[in-house]
N, C-alpha and C. Protein backbone atom coordinates (compact mmCIF):
# COMPACT_ATOMS: atom_id res chain seq x y z
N UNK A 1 14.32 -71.37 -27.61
CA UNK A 1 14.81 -71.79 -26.29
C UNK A 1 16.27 -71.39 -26.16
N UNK A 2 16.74 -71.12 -25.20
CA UNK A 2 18.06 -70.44 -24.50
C UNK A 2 19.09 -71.97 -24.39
N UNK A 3 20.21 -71.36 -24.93
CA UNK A 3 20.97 -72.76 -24.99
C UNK A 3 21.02 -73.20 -23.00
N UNK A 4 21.64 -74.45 -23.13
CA UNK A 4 21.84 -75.06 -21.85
C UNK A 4 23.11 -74.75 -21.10
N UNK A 5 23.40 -73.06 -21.52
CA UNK A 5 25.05 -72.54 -20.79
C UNK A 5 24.63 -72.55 -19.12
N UNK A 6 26.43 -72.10 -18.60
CA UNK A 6 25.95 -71.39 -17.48
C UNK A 6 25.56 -70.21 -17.18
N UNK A 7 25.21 -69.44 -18.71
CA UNK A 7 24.77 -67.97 -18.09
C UNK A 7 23.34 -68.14 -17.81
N UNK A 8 22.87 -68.85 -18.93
CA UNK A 8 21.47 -69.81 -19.05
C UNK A 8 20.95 -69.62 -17.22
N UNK A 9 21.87 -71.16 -16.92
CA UNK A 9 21.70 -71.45 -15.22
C UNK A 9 21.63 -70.57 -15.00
N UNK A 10 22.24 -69.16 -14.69
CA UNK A 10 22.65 -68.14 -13.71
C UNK A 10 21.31 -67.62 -13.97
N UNK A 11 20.75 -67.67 -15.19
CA UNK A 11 19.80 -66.38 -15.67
C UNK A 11 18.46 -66.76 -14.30
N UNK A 12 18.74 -68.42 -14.87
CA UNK A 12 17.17 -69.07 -13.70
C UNK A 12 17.77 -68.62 -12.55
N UNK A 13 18.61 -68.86 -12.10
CA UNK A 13 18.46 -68.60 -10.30
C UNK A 13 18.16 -67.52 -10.43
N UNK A 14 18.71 -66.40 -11.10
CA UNK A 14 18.87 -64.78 -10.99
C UNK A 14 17.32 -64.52 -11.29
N UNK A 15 16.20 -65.25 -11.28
CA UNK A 15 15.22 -64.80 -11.66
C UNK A 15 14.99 -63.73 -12.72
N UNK A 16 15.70 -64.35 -13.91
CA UNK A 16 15.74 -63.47 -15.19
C UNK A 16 14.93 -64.05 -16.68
N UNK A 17 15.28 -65.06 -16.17
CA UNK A 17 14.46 -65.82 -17.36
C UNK A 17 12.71 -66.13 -16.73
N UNK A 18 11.88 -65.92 -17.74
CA UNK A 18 10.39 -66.12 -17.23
C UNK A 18 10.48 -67.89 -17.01
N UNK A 19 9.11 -68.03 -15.96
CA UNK A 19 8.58 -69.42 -15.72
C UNK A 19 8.23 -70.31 -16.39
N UNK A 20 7.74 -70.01 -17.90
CA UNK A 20 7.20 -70.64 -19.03
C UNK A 20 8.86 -70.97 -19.64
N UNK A 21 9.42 -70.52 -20.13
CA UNK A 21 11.08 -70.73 -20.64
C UNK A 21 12.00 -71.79 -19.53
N UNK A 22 11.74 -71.33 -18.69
CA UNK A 22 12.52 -72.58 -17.70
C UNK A 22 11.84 -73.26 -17.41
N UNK A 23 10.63 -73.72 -17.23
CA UNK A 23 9.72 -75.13 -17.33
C UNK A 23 10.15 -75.94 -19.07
N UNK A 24 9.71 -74.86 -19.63
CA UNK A 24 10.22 -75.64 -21.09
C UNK A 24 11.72 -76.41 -20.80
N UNK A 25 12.44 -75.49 -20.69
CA UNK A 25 14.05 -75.94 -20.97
C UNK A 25 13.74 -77.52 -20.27
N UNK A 26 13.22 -77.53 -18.76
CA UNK A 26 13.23 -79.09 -18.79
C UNK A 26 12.62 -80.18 -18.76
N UNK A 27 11.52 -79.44 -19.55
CA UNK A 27 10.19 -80.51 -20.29
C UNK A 27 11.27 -81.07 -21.72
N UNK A 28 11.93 -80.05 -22.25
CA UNK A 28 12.39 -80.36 -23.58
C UNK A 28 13.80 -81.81 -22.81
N UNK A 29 14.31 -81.53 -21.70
CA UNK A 29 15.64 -82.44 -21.31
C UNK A 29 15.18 -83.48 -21.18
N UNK A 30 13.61 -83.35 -20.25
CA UNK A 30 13.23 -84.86 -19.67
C UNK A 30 12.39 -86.03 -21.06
N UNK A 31 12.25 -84.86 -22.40
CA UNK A 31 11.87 -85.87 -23.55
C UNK A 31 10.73 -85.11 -23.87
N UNK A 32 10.03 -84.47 -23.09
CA UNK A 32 8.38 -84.04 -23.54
C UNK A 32 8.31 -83.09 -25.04
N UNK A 33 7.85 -83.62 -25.89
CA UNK A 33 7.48 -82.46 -27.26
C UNK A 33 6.16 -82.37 -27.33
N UNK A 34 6.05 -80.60 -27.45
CA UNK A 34 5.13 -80.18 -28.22
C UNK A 34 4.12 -80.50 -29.03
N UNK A 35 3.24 -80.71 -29.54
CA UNK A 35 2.78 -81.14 -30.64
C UNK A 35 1.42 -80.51 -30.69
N UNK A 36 0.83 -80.50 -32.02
CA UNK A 36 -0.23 -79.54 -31.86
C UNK A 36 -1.32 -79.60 -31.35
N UNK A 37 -1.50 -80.80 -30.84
CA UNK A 37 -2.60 -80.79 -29.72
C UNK A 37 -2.56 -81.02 -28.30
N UNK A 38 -0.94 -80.93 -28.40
CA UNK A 38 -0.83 -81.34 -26.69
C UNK A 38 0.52 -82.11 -26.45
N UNK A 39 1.09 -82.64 -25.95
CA UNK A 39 2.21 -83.06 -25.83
C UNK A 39 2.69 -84.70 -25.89
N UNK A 40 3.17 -84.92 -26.73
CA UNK A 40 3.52 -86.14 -26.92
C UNK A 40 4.55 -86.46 -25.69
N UNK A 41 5.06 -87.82 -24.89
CA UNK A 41 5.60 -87.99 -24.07
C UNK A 41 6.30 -89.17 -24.32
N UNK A 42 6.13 -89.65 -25.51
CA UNK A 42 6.69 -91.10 -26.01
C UNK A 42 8.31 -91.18 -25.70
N UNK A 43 8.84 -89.93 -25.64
CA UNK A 43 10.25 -89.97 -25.35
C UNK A 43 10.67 -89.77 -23.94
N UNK A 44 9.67 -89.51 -23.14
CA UNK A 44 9.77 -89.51 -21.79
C UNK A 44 9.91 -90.62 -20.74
N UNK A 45 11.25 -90.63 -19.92
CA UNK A 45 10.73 -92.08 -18.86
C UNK A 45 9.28 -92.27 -18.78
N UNK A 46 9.78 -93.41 -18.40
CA UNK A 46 8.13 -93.95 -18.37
C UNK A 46 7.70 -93.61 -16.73
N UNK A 47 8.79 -93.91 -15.93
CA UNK A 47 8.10 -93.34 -14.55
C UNK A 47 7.81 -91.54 -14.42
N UNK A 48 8.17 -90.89 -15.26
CA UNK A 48 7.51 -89.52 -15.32
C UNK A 48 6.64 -89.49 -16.27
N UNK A 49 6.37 -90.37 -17.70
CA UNK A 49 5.06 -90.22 -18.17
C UNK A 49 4.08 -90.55 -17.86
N UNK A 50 3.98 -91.50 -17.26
CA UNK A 50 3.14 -92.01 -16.15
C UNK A 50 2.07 -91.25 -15.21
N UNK A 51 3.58 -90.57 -14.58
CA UNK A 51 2.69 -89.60 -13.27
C UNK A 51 2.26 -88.45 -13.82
N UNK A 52 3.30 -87.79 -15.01
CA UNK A 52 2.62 -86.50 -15.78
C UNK A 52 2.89 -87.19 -17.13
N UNK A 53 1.71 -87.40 -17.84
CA UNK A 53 1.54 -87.17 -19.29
C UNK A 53 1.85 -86.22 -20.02
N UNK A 54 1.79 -85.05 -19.42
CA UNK A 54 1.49 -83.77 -19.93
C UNK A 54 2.48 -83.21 -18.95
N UNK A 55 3.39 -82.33 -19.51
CA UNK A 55 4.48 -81.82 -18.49
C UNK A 55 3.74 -81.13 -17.47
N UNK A 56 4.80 -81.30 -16.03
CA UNK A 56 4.26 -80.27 -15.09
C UNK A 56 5.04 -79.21 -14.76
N UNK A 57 4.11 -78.38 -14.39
CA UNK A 57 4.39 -76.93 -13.70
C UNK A 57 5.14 -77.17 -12.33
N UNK A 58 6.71 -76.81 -12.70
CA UNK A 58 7.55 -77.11 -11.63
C UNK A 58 7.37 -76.07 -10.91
N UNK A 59 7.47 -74.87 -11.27
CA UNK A 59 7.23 -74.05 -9.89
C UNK A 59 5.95 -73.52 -9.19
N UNK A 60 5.15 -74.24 -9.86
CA UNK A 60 4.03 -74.56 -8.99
C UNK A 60 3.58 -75.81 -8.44
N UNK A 61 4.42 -76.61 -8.88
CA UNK A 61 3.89 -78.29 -8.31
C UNK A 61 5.29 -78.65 -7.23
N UNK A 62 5.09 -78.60 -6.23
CA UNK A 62 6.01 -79.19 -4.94
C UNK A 62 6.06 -80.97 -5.15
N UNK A 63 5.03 -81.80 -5.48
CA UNK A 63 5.66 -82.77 -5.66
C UNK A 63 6.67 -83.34 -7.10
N UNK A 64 5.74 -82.66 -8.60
CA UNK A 64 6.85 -82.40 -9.45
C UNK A 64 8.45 -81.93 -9.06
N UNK A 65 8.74 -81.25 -8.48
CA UNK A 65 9.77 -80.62 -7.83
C UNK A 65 10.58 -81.71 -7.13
N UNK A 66 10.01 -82.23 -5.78
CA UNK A 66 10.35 -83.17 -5.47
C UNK A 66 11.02 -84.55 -6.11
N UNK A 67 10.04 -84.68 -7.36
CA UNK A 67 10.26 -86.24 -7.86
C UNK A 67 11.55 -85.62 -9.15
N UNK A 68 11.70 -84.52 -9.55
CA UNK A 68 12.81 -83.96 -9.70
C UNK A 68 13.86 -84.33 -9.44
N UNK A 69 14.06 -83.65 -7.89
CA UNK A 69 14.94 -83.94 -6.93
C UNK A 69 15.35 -85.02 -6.86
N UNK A 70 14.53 -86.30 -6.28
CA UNK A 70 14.88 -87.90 -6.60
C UNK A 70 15.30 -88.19 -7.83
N UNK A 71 15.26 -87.62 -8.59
CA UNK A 71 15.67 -88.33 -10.09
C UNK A 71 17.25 -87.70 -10.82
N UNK A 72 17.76 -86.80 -9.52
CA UNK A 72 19.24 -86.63 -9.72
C UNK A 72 19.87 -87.41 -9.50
N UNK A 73 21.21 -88.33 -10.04
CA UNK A 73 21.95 -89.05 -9.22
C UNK A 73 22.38 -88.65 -8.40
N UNK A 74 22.94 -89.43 -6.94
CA UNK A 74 23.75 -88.88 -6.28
C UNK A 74 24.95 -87.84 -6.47
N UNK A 75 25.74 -88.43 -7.70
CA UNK A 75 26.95 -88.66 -7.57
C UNK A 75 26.82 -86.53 -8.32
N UNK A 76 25.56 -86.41 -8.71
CA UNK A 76 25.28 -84.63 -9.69
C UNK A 76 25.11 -84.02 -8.25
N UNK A 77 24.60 -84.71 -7.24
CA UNK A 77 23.57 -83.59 -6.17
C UNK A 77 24.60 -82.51 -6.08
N UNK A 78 25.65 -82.54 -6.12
CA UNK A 78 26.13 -81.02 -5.67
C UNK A 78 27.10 -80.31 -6.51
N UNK A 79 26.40 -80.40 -8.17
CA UNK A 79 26.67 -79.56 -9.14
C UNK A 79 26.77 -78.07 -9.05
N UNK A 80 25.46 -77.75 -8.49
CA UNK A 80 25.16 -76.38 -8.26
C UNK A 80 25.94 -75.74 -7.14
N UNK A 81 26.72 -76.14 -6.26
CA UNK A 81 28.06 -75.68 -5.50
C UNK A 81 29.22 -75.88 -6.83
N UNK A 82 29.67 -77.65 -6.80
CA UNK A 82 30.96 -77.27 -7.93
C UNK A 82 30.96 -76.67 -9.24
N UNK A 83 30.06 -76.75 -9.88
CA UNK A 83 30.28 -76.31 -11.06
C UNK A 83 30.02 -74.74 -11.24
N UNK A 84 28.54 -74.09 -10.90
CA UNK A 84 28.34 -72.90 -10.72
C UNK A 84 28.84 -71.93 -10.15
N UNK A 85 29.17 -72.88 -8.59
CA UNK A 85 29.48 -71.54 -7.13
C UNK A 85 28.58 -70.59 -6.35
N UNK A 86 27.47 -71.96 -6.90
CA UNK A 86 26.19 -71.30 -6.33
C UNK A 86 26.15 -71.43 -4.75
N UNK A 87 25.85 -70.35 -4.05
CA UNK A 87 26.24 -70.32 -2.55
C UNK A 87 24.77 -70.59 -1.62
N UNK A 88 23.58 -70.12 -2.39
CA UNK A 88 22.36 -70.68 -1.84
C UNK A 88 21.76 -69.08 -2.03
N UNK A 89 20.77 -68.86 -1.69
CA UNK A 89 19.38 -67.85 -1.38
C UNK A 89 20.07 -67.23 0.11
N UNK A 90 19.90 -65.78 0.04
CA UNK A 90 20.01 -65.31 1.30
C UNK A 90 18.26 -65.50 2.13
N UNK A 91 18.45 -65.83 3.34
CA UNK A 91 17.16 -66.34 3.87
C UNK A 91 15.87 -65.31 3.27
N UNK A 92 15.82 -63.64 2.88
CA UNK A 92 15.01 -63.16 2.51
C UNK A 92 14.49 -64.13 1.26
N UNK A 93 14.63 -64.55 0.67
CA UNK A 93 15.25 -65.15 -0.92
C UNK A 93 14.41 -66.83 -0.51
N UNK A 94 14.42 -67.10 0.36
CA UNK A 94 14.09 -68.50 0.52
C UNK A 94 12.82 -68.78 0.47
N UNK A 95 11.87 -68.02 -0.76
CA UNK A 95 10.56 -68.95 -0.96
C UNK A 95 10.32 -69.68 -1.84
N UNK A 96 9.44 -70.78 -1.98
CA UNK A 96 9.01 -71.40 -2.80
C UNK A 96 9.42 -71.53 -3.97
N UNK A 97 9.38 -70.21 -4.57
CA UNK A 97 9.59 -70.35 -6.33
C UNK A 97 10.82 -69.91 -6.45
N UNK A 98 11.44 -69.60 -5.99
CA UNK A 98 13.17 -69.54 -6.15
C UNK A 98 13.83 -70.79 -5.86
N UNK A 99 13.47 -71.40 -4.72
CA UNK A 99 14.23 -72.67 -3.96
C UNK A 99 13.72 -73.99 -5.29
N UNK A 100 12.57 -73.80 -5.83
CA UNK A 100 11.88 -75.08 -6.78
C UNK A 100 12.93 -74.24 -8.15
N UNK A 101 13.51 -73.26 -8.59
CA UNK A 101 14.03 -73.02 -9.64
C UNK A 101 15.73 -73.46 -9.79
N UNK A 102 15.75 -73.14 -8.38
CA UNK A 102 17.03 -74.20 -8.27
C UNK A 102 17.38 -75.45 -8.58
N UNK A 103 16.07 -75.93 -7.88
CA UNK A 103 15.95 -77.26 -7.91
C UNK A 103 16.14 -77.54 -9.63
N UNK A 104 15.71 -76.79 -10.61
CA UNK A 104 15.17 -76.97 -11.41
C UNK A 104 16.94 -76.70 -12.54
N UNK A 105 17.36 -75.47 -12.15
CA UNK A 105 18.98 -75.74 -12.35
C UNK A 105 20.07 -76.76 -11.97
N UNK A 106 19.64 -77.18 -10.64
CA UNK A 106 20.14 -78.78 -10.55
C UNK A 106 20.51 -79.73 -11.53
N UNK A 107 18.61 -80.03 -11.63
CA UNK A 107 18.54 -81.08 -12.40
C UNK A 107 19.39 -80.80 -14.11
N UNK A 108 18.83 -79.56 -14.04
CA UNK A 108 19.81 -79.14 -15.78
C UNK A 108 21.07 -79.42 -15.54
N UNK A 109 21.70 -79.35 -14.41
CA UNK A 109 23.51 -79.55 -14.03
C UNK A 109 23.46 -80.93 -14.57
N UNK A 110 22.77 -81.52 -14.00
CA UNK A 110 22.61 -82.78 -13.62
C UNK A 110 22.70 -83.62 -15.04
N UNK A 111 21.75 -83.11 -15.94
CA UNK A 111 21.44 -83.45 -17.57
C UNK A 111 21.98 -83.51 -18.39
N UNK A 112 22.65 -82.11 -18.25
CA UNK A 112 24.00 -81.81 -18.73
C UNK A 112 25.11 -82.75 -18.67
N UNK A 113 25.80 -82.91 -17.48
CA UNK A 113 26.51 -83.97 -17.37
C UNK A 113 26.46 -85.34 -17.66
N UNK A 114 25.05 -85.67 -17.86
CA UNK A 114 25.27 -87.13 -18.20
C UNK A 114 24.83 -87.09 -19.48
N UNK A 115 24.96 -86.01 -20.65
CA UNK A 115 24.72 -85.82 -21.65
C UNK A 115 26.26 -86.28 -22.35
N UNK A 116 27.00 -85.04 -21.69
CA UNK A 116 28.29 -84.97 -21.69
C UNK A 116 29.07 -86.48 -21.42
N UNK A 117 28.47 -87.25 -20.52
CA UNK A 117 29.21 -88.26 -20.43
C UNK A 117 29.12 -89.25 -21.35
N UNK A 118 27.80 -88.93 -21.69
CA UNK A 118 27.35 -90.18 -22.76
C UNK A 118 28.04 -89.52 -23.88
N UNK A 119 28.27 -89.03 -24.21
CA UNK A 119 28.54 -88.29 -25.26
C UNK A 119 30.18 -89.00 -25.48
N UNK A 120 30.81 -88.69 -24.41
CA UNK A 120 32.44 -89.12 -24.12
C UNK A 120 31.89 -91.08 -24.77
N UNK A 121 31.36 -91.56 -23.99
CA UNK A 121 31.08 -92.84 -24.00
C UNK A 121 30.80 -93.40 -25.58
N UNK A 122 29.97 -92.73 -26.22
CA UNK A 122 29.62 -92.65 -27.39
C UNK A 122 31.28 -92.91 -28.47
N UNK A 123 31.92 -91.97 -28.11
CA UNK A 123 32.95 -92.04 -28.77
C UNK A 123 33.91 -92.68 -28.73
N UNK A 124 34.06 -93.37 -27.61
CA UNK A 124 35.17 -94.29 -26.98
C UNK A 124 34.42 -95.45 -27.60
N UNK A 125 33.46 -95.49 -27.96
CA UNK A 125 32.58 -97.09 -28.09
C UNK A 125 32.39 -97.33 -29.86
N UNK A 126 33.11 -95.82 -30.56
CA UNK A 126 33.01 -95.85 -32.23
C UNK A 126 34.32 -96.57 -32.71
C-alpha cells in the first residue's frame, strides 16, 4: 500500500492510482483487515460494521460514498481546498467515479488529521 502522502492524494484525484489500491487505502483507515477468508471488521466503527461487514466498493456504491461524506467532521470538510489546493473537476471531469474519489481523498485528509491530532494529544497526555 502507498503511504498516506500528498502525492498519494494527488495520485487518486489524478486518476493514477487503480480502484482496488484506493478502496484499500480506506478500508485499511476505517479499521477493515484482510484475513484469509474474508475480512475481519472487529476494528471497525460499529456504525460502518454494521451497514458493511465486508468493506464497500466506494466507487461503485453512491450510498457508501455518501455515508463517507457524513462521517467527516465538519471542522476537515474543506481539507481538500486548504491543504491540497484542490480546485475541483473541470465540468468535462464531473462523473461519478472521479467526484466519489474525491470524496474518498477527503475523507483520507480528514484521517489524517485526526491521526495527527491524536497523535499531538497522545504526547501532551505522557
Amino acid at each position: 500500500m502507498p503511504p498516506l502522502t500528498d502525492d498519494t492524494l494527488w495520485a487518486i484525484l489524478n486518476d493514477e492510482l487503480d480502484d482496488d489500491t484506493v478502496n484499500r487505502l480506506v478500508w485499511r483507515s476505517l479499521g477493515y483487515q484482510e484475513i484469509s477468508d474474508g475480512w475481519d471488521s472487529s476494528a471497525v466503527e460499529p456504525a460502518w460494521a454494521e451497514k458493511y461487514p465486508e468493506p464497500p466498493n466506494f466507487i461503485e456504491s453512491r450510498p457508501a460514498t455518501v455515508q463517507l461524506t457524513r462521517s467527516i467532521p465538519p471542522e476537515y470538510k474543506q481539507l481538500l481546498k486548504e491543504e491540497l489546493g484542490f480546485k475541483g473537476y473541470s465540468i468535462d471531469q464531473l462523473v461519478p467515479r472521479l467526484t466519489r474519489r474525491a470524496t474518498m481523498v477527503s475523507w483520507l485528509l480528514s484521517y489524517r488529521q485526526q491521526q495527527a491530532t491524536d497523535g499531538f494529544a497522545a504526547k501532551d497526555n505522557a
